[in-house]
Protein backbone atom coordinates (compact mmCIF):
# COMPACT_ATOMS: atom_id res chain seq x y z
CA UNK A 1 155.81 89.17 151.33
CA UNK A 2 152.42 89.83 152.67
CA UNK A 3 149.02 89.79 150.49
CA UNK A 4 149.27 93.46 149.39
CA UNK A 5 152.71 93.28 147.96
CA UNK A 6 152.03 90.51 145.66
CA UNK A 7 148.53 92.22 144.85
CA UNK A 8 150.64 95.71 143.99
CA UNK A 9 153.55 93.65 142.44
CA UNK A 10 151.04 92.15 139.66
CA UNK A 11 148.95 94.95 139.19
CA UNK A 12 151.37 97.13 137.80
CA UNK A 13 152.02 98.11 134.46
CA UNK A 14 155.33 99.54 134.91
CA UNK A 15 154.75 102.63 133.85
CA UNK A 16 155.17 103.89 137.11
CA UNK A 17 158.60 103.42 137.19
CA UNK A 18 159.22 105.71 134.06
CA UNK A 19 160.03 109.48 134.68
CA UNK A 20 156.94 111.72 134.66
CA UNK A 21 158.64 113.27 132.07
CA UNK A 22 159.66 110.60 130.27
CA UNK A 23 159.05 111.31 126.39
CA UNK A 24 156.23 110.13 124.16
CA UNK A 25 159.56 107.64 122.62
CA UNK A 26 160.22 106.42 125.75
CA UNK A 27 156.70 105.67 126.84
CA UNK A 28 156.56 104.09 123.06
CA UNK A 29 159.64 102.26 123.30
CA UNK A 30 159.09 100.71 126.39
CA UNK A 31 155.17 99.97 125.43
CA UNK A 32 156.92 98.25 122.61
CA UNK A 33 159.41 96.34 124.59
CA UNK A 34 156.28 94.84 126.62
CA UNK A 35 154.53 93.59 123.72
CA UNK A 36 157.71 92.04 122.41
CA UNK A 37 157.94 89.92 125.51
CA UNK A 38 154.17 89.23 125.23
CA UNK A 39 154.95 87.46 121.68
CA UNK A 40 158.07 86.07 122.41
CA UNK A 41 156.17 84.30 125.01
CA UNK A 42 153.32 83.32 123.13
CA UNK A 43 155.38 82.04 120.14
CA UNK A 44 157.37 80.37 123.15
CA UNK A 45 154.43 78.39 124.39
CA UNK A 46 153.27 77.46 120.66
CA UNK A 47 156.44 75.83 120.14
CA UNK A 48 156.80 73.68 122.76
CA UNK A 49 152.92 72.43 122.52
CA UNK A 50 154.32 71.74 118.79
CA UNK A 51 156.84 69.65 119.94
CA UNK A 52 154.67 67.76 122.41
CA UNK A 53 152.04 66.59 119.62
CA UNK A 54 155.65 65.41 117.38
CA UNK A 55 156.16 63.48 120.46
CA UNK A 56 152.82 62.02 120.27
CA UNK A 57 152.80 61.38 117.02
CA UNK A 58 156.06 59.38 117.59
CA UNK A 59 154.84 57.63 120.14
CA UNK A 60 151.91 56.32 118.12
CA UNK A 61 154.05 55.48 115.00
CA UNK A 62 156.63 53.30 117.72
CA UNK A 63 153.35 51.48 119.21
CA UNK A 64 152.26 51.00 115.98
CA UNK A 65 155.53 49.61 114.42
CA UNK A 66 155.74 46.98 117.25
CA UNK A 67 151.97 45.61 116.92
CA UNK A 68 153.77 43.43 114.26
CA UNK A 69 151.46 41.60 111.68
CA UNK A 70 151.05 38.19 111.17
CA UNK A 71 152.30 37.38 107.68
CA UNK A 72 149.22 36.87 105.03
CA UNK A 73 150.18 33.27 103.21
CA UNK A 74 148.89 33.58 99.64
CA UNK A 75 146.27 30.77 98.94
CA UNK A 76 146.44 28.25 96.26
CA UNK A 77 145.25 29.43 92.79
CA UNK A 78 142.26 27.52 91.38
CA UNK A 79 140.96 27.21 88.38
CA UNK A 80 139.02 30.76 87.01
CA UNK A 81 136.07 30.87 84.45
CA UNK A 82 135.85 33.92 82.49
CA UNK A 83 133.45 35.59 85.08
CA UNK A 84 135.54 35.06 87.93
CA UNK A 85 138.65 36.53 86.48
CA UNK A 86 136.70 40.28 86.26
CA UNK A 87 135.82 39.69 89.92
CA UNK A 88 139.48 38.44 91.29
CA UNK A 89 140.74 41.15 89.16
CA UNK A 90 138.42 43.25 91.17
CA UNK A 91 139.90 41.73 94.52
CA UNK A 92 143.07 42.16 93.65
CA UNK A 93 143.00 45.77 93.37
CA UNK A 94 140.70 46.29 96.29
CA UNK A 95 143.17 44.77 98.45
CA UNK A 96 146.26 46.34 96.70
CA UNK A 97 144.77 49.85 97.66
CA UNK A 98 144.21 48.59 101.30
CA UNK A 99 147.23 47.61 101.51
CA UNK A 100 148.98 50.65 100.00
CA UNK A 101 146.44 52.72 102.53
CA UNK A 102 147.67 50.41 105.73
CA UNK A 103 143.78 50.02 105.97
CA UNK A 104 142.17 46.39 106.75
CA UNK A 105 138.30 47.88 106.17
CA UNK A 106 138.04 48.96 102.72
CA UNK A 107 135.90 52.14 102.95
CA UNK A 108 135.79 52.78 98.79
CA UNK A 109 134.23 50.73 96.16
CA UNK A 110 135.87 50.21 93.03
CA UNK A 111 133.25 51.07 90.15
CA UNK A 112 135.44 50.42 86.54
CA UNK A 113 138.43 49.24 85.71
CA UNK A 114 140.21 49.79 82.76
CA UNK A 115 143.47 48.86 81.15
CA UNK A 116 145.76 51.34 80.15
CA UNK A 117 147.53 50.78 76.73
């Protein structure tokens, strides 16, 4: 196939290769068909980009799961004034929502805490 052919192949519409007399249904009907294909496409492409980023996502949950933790020994309890317990109590939580958010920095600050009867 020389330069020109390819040039005329993917230039076309396809219109051309309706009847002149081809009916305002036809013309419709095929317009429609074209657009059809467009979207299939389209919708096509979209789904296989969303299965790429699952794959990703995978991918970072497996390399994730194998950077395996060292286990956090609890340290010895020691004696607590009444001061310190509002402050361990403090602790406590702080690191129970770290944990819970599989977050080492905590990025919020705990401002009250109150006990629920």
């Amino acid at each position: 196939m020389d330069l020109i052919t390819l040039q005329e192949a993917f230039t076309k519409s396809g219109f051309e290769n309706l009847a002149e007399n081809a009916t305002f249904t036809d013309r419709l009907l095929y317009g429609l068909r074209v657009c059809a294909i467009g979207m299939l496409i389209v919708f096509a492409v979209l789904l296989i980009l969303c299965g790429v980023l699952y794959l990703f996502k995978l991918y970072y949950k497996l390399s994730q799961k194998k950077k395996a933790q060292p286990a956090v020994q609890p340290a010895a309890p020691a004696a607590n004034t009444g001061a310190d317990d509002e402050e361990l109590t403090v602790a406590i939580a702080t690191a129970a929502i770290a944990a819970a958010r599989n977050d080492s920095d905590a990025a919020f600050r705990i401002v009250s805490i109150r006990k629920i009867d």
